[in-house]
N, C-alpha and C. Protein backbone atom coordinates (compact mmCIF):
# COMPACT_ATOMS: atom_id res chain seq x y z
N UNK A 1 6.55 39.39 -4.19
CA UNK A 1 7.74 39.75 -4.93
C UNK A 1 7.87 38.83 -6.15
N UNK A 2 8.15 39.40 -7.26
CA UNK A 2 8.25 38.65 -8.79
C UNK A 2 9.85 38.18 -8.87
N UNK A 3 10.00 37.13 -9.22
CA UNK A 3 11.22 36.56 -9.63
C UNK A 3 11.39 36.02 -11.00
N UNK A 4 13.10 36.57 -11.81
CA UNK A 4 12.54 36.02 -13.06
C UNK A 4 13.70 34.62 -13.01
N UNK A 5 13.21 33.34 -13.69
CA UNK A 5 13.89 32.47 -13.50
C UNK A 5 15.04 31.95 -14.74
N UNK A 6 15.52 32.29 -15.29
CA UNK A 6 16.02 31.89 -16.95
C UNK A 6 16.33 30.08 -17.40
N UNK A 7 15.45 29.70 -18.48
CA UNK A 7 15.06 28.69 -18.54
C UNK A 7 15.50 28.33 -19.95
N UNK A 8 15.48 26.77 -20.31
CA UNK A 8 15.40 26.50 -21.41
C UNK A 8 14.78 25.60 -22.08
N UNK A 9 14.53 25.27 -23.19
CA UNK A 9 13.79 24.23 -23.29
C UNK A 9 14.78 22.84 -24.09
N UNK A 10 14.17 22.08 -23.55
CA UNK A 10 15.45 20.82 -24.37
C UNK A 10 14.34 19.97 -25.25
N UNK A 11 15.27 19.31 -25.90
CA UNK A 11 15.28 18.56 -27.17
C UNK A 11 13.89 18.15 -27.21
N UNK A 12 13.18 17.08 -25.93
CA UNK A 12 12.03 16.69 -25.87
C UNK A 12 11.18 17.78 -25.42
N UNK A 13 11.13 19.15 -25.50
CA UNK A 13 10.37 20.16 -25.07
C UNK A 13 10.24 20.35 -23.76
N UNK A 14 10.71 19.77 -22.63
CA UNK A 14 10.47 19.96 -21.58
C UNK A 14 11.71 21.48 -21.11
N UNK A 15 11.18 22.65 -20.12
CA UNK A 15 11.80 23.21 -19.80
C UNK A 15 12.45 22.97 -18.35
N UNK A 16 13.59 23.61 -18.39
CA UNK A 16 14.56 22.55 -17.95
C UNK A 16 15.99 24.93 -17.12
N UNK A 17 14.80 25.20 -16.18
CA UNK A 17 15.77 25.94 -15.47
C UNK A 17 17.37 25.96 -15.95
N UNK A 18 17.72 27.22 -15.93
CA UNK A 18 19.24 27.39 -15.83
C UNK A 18 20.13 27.14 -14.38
N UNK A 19 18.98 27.48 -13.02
CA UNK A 19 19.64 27.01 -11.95
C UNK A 19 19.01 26.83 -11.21
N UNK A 20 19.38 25.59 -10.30
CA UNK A 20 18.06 25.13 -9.65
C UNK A 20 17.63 26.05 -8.74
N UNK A 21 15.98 25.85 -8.45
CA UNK A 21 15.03 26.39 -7.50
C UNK A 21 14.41 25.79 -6.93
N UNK A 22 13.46 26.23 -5.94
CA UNK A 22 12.55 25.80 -5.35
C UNK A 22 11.19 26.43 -5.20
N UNK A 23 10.17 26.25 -4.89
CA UNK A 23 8.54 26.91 -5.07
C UNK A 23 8.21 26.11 -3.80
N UNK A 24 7.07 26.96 -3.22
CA UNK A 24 6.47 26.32 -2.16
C UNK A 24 5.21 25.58 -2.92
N UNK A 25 4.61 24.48 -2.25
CA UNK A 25 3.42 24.34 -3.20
C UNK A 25 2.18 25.12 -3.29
N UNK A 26 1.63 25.11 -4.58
CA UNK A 26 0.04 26.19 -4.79
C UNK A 26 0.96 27.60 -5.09
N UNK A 27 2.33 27.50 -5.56
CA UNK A 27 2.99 28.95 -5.84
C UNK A 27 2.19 28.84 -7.97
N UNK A 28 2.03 30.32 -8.19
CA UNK A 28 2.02 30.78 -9.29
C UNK A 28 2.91 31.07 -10.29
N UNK A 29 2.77 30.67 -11.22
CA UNK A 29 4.13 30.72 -12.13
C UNK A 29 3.91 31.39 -13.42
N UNK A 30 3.86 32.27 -13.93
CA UNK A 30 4.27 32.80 -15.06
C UNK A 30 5.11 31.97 -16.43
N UNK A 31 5.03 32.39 -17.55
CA UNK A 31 5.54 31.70 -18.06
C UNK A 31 5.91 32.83 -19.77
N UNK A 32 7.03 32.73 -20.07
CA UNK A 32 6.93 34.17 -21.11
C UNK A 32 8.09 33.22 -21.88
N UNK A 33 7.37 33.44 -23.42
CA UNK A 33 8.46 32.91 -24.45
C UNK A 33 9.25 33.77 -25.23
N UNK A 34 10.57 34.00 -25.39
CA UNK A 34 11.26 34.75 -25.56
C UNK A 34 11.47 34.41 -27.27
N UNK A 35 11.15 35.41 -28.14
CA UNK A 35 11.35 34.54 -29.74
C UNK A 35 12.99 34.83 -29.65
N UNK A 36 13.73 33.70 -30.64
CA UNK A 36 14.56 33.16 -31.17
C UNK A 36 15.29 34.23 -32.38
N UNK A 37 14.32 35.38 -32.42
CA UNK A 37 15.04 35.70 -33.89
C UNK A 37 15.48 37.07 -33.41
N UNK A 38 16.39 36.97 -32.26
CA UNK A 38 17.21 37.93 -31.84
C UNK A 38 16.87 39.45 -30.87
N UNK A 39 15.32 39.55 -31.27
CA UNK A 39 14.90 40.68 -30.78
C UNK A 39 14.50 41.05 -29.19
N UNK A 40 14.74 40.06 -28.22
CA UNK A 40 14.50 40.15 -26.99
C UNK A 40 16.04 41.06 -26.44
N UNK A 41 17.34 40.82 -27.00
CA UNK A 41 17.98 42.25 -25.87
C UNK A 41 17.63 43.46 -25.97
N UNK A 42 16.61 43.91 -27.36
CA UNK A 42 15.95 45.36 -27.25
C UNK A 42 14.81 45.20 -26.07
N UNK A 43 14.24 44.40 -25.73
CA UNK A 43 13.44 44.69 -24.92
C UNK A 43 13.88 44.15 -23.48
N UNK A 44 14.90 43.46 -23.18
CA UNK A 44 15.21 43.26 -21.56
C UNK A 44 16.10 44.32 -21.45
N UNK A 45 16.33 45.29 -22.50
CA UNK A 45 17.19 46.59 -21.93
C UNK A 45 16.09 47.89 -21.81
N UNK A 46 15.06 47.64 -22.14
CA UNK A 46 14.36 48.67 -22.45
C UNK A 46 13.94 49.55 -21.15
N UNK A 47 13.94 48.85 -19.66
CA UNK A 47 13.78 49.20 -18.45
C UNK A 47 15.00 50.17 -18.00
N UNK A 48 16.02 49.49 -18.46
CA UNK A 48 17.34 50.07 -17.92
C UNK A 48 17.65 51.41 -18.64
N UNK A 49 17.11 51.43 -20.10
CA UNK A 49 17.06 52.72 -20.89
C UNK A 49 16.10 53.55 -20.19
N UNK A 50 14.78 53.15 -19.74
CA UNK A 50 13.84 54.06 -19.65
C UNK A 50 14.03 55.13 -18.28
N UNK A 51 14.75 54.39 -17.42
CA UNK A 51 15.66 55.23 -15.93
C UNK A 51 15.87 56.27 -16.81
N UNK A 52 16.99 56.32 -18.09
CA UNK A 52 18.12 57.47 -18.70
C UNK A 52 16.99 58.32 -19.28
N UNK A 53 16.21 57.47 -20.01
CA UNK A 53 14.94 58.84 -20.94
C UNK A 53 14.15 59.54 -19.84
N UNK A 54 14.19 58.63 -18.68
CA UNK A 54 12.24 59.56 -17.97
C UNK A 54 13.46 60.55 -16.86
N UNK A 55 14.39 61.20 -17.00
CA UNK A 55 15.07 62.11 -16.32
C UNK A 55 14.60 63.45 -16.94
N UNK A 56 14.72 64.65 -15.76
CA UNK A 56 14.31 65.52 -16.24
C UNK A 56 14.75 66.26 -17.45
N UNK A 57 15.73 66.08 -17.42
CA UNK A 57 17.30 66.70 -18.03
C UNK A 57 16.63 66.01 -19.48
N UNK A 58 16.34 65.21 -19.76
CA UNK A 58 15.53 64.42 -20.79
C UNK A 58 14.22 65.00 -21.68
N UNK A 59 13.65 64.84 -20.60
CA UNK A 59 12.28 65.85 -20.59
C UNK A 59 11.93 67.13 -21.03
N UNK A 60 13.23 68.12 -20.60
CA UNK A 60 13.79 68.98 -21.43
C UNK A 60 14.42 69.27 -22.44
N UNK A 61 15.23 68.53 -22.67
CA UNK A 61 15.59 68.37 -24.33
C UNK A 61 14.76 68.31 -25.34
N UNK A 62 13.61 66.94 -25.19
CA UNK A 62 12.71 67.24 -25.95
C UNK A 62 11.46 67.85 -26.11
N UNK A 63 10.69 68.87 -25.15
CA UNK A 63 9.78 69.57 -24.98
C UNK A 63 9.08 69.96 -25.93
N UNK A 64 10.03 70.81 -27.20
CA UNK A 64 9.69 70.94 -28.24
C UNK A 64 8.87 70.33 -29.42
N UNK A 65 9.28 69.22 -28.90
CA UNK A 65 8.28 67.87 -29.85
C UNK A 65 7.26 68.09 -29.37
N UNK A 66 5.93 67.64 -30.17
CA UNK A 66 4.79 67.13 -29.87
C UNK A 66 4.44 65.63 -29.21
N UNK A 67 3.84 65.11 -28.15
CA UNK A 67 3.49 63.65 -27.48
C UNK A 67 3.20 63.30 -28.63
N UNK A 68 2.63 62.00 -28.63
CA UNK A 68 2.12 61.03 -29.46
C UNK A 68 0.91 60.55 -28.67
């Protein structure tokens, strides 16, 4: 199971969790940098949009188009 942890980084670069955790040892960690210049809530919503587009009711509306 994937867990996402929200983190930050401080002054001396070290990242520094929003709330504490724990890991067993030899656990795997991921690590994803989020840029600064605003554009990450288009993409941590983009899952929650894609539920509303991949409906059928969806699917039908746009039929008419050509895929890409």
């Amino acid at each position: 199971m994937f867990r996402t942890i929200e983190a930050e980084v401080d002054e001396k670069g070290q990242i520094r969790p929003k709330e504490p955790f724990t890991l067993p040892p030899g656990s795997r960690v991921l690590i994803t940098v989020l840029e600064s210049d605003g554009s990450e809530p288009a993409l941590l919503s983009e899952a929650a949009l894609a539920a509303d587009w991949e409906r059928p009711e969806e699917e039908a509306a746009w039929s008419h188009l050509p895929r890409v």
